[in-house]
C-alpha atoms as a PDB file:
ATOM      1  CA  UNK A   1       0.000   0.000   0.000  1.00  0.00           C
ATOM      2  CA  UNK A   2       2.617   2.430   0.918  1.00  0.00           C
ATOM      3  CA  UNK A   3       3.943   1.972  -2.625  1.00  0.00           C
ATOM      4  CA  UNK A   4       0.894   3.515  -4.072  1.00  0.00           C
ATOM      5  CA  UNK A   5       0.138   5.817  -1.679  1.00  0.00           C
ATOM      6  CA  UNK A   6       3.758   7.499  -2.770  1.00  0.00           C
ATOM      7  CA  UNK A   7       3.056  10.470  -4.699  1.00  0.00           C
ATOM      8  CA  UNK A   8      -0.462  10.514  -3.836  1.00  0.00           C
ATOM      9  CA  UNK A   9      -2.060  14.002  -3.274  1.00  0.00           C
ATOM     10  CA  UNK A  10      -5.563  12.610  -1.958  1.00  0.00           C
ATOM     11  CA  UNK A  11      -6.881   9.543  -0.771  1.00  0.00           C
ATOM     12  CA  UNK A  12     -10.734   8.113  -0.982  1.00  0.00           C
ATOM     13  CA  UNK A  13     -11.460   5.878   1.597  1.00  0.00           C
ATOM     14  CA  UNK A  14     -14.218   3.174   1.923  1.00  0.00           C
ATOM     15  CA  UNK A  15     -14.423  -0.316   3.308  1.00  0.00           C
ATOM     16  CA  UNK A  16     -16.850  -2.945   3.577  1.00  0.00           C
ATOM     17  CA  UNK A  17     -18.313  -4.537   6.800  1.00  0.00           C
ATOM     18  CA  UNK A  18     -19.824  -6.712   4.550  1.00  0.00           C
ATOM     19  CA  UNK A  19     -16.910  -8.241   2.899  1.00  0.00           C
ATOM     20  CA  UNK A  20     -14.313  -8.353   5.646  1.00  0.00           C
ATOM     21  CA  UNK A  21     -16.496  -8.134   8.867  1.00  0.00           C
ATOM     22  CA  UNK A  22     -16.379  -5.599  11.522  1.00  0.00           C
ATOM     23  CA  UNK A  23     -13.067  -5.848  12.892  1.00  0.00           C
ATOM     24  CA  UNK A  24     -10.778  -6.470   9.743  1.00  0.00           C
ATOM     25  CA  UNK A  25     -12.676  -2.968   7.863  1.00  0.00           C
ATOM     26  CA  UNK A  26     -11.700  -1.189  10.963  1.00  0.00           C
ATOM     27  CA  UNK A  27      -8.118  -2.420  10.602  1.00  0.00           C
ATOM     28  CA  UNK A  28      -8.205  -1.464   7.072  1.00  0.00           C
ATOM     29  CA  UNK A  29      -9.513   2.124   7.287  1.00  0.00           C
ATOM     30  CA  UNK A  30      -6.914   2.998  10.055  1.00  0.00           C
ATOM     31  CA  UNK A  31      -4.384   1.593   8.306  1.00  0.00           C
ATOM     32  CA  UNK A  32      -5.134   3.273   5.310  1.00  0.00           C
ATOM     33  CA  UNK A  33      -5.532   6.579   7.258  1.00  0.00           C
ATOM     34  CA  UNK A  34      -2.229   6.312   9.004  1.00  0.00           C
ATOM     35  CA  UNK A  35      -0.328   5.041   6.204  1.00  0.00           C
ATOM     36  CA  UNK A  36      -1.550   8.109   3.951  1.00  0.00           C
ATOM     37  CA  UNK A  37      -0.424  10.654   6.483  1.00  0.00           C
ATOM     38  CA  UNK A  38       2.552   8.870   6.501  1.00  0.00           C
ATOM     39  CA  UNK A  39       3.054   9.569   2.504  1.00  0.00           C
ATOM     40  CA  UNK A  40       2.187  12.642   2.841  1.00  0.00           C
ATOM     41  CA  UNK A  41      -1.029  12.859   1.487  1.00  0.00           C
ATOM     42  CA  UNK A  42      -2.721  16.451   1.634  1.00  0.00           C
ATOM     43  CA  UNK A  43      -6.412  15.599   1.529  1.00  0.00           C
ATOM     44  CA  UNK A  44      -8.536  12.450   2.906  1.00  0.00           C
ATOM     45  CA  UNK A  45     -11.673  11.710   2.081  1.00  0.00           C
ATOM     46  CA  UNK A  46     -13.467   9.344   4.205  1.00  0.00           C
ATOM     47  CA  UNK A  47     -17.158   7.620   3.742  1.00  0.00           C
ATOM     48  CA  UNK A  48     -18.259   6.031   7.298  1.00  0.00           C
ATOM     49  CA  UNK A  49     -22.173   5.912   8.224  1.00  0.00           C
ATOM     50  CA  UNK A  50     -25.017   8.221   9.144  1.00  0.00           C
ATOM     51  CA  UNK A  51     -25.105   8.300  12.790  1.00  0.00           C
ATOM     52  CA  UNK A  52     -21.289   6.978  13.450  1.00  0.00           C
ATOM     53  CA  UNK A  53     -20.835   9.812  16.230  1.00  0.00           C
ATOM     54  CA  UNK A  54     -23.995   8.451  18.147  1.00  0.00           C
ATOM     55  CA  UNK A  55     -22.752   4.910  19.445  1.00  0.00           C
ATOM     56  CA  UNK A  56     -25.687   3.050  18.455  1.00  0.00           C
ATOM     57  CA  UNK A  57     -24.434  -0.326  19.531  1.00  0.00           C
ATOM     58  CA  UNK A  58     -24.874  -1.322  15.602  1.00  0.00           C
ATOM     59  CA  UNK A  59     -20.697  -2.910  15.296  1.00  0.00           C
ATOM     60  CA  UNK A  60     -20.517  -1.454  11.725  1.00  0.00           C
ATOM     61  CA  UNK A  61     -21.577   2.436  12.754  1.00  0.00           C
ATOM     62  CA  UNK A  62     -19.488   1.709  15.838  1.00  0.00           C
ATOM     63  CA  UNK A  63     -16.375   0.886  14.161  1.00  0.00           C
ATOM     64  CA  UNK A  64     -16.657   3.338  11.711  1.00  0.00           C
ATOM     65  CA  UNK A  65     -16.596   5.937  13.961  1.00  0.00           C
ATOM     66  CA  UNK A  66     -13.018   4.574  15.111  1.00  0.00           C
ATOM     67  CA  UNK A  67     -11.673   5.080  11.979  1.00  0.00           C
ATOM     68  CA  UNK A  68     -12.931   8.795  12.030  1.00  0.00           C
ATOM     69  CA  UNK A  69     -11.435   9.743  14.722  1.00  0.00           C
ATOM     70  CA  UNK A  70      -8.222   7.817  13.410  1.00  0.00           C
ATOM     71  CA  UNK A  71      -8.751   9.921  10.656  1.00  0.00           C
ATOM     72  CA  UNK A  72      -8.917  13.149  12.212  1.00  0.00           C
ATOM     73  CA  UNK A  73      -6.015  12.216  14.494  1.00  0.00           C
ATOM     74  CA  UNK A  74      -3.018  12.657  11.921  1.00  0.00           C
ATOM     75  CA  UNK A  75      -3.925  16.229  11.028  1.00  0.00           C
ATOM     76  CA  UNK A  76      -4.108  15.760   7.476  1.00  0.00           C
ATOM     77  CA  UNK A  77      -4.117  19.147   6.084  1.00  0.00           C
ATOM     78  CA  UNK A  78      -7.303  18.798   4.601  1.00  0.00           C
ATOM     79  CA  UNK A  79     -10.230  16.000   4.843  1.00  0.00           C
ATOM     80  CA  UNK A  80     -13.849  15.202   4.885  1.00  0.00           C
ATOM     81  CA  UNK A  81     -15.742  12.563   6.679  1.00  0.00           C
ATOM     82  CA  UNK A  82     -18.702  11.805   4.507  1.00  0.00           C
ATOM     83  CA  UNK A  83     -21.617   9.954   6.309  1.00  0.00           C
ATOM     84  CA  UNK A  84     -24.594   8.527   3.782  1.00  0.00           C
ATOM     85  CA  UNK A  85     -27.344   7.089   5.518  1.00  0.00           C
ATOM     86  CA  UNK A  86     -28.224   4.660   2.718  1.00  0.00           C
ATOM     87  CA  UNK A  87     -26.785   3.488  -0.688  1.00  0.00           C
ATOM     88  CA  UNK A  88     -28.804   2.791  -3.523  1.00  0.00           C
ATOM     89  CA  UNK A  89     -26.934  -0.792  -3.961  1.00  0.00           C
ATOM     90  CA  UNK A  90     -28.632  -1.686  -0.307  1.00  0.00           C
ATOM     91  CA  UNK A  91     -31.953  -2.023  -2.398  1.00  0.00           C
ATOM     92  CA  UNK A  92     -30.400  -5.195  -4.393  1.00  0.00           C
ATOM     93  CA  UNK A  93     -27.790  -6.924  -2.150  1.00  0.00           C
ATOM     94  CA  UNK A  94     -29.314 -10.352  -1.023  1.00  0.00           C
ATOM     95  CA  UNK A  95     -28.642 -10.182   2.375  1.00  0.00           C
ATOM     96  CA  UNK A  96     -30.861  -6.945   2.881  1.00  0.00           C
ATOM     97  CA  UNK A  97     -33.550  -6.975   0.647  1.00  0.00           C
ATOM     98  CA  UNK A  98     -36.845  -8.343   1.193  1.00  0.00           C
ATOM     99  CA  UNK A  99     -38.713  -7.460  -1.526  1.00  0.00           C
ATOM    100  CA  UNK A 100     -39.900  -3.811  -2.077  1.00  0.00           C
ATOM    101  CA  UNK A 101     -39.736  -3.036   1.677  1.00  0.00           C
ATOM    102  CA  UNK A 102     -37.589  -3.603   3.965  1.00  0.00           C
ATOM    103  CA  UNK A 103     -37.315  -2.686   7.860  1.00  0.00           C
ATOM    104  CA  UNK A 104     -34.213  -2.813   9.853  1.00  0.00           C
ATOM    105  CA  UNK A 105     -33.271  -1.426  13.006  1.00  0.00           C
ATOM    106  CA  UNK A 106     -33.037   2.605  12.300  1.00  0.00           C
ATOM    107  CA  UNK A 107     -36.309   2.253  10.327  1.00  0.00           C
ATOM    108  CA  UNK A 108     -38.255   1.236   7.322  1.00  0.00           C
ATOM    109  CA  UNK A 109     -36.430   1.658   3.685  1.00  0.00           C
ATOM    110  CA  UNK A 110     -38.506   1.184   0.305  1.00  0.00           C
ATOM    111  CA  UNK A 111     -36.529   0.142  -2.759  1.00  0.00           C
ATOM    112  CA  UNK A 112     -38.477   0.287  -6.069  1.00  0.00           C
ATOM    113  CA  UNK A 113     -36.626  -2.031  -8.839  1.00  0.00           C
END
């Protein structure tokens, strides 16, 4: 990683509870946080969750919020911490949808396909 991280003016990071489980994404996005900051990267862009600052007890907005404040930690001269509440995808991944509704914990979501 550090090899293309070299050079690098900004960094987008994202990672997947979904396809590494809880703990390995938050190893990943501090990891990729510290190592950019390490290569001197001037802006970090982050995407964690809706509601990550709130410690709703959900693992995935939990450990997001980790990696914020890992990201905030190294001073990058400039970054954003982007928090969707929903993506568009959710509507067609099999573990999540239910047909056109769907109800989780933080609420009901419709997806129209």
């Amino acid at each position: 990683m550090r090899r293309a991280l070299a050079g690098a003016w900004g960094v987008f990071g994202v990672q997947s509870a979904q396809e590494a489980g809880v703990e390995r994404e938050e190893a990943q996005g501090k990891r990729l946080a510290t190592l950019a900051r390490e290569a001197g990267v001037q802006h970090y862009v982050y995407t964690s969750v809706g509601s990550a600052h709130q410690r709703t007890g959900i693992p995935h907005f939990d450990n997001k919020w980790r990696i914020e404040e890992t990201v905030r930690a190294p001073r990058f001269p400039s970054h954003v911490i982007l928090r969707p509440v929903f993506f568009m995808d959710t509507c067609w991944h099999p573990s999540v949808s239910r047909g056109p509704r769907w109800r989780g914990r933080l609420g009901q979501a419709r997806c129209y396909r």
